[in-house]
Protein backbone atom coordinates (compact mmCIF):
# COMPACT_ATOMS: atom_id res chain seq x y z
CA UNK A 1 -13.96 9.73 -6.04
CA UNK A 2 -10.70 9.25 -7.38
CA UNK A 3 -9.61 13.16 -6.39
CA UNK A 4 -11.38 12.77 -3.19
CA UNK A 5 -8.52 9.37 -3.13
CA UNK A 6 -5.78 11.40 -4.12
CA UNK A 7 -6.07 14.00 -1.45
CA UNK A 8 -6.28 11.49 1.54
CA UNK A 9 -3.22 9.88 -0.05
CA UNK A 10 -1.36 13.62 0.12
CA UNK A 11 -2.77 13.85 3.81
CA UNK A 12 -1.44 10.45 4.63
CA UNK A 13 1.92 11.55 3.30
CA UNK A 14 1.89 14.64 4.45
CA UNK A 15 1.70 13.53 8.43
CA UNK A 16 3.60 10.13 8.27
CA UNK A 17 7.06 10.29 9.09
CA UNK A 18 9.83 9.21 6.53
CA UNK A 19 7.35 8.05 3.66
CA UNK A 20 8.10 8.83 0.59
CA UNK A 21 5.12 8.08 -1.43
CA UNK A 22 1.90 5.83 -1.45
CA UNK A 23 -0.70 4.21 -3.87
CA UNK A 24 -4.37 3.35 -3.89
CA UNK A 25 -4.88 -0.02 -6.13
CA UNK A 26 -8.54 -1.90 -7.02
CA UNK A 27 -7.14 -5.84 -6.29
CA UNK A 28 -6.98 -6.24 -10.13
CA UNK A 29 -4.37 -3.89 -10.45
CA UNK A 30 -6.37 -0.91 -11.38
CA UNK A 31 -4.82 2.60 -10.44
CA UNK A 32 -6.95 4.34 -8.35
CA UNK A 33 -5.38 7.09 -7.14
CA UNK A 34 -1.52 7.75 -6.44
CA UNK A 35 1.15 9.88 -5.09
CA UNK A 36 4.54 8.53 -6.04
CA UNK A 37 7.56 10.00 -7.42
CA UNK A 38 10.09 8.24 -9.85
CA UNK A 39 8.22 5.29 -10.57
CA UNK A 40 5.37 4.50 -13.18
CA UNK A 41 2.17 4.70 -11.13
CA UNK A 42 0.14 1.96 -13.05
CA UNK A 43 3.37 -0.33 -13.43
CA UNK A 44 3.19 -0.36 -9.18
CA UNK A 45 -0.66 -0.90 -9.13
CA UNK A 46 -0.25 -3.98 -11.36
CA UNK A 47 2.55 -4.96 -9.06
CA UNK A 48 0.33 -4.28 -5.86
CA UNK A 49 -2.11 -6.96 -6.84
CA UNK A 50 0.31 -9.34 -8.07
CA UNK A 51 2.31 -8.92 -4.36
CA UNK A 52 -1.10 -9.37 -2.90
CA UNK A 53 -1.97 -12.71 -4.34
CA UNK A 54 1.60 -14.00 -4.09
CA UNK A 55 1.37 -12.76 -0.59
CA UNK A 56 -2.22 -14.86 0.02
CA UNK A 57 -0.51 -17.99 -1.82
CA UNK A 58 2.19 -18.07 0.67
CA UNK A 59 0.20 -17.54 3.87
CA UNK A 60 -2.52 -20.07 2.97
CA UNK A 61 0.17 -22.68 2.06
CA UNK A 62 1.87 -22.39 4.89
CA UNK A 63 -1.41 -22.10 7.10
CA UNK A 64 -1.02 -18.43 8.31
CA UNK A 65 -4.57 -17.43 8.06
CA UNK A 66 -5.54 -14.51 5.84
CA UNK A 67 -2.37 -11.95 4.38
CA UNK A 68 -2.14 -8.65 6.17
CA UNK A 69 0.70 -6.65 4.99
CA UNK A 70 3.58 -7.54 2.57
CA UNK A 71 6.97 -5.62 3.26
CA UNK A 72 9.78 -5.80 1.13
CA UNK A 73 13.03 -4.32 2.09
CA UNK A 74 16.34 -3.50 -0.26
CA UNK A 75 19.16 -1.71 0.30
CA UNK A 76 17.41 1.27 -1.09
CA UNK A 77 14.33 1.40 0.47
CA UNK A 78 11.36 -0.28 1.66
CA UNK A 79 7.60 -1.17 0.57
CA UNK A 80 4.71 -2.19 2.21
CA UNK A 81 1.88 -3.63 0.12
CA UNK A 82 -1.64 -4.05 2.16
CA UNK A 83 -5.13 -5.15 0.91
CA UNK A 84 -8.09 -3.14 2.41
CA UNK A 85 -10.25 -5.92 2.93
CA UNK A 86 -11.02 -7.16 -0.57
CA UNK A 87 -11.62 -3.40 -1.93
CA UNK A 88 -8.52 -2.08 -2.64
CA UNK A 89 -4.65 -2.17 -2.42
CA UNK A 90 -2.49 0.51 -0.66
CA UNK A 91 1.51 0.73 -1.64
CA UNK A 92 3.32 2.82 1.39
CA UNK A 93 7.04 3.52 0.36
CA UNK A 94 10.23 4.84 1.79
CA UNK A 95 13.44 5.45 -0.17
CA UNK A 96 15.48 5.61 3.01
CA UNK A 97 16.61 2.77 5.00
CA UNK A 98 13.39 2.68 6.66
CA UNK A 99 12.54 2.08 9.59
CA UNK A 100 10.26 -1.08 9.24
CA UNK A 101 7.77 -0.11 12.40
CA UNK A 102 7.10 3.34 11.12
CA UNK A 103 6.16 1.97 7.61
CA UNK A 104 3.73 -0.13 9.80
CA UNK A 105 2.33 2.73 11.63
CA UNK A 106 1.46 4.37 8.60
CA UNK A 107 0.07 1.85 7.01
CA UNK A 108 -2.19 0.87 10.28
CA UNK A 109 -3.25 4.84 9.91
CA UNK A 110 -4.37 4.84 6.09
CA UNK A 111 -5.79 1.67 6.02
CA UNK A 112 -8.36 2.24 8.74
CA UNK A 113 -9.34 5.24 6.59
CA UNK A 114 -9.59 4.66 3.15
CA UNK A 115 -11.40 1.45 3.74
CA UNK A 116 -13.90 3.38 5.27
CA UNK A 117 -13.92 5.46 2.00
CA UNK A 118 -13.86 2.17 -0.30
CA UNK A 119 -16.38 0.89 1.19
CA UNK A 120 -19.18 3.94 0.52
């Protein structure tokens, strides 16, 4: 499962525009598959969950509703951290000045699909 994973992570990367890399967490932290480049991959799946809670924390205190998608942005780069309805995590990164909406697009794309795969 966790090759099967790694090669829709590649295809995600592969047709995205100005991503750099991308991770499949379990919402403990767990790596479950990962394609990313300069960073420790199991160090960013521990961070993925932690995001994701944080994330959760601040919408439900401030009465959002339910956490979609976390972006941070630096002067480096940008990351979007996304839960997959209770299954899973996914990390989408660009090391460019990124162009926020096209981070969005790409996560939109993946999530849809490995979801689906999660979830069999």
């Amino acid at each position: 499962m966790n090759r099967i994973l790694a090669d829709e992570l590649r295809a995600i990367l592969s047709d995205a525009i100005g991503i750099d890399g991308a991770l499949l967490a379990t919402t403990d932290g767990l790596l479950l598959a990962g394609s990313v480049s300069g960073a420790e991959a199991d160090t960013l799946a521990a961070m993925c969950s932690a995001t994701s809670g944080l994330s959760a924390q601040f919408a439900a205190c401030l009465g959002f509703g339910a956490s979609t998608t976390t972006v941070i942005q630096a002067a480096g780069g940008c990351v979007a951290v996304h839960p997959l309805l209770g299954t899973g995590i996914l990390l989408v990164y660009s090391r460019e000045v990124a162009n926020v909406a096209l981070l969005h697009l790409a996560v939109r794309q993946a999530s849809t699909r490995l979801t689906a795969m999660l979830a069999d």
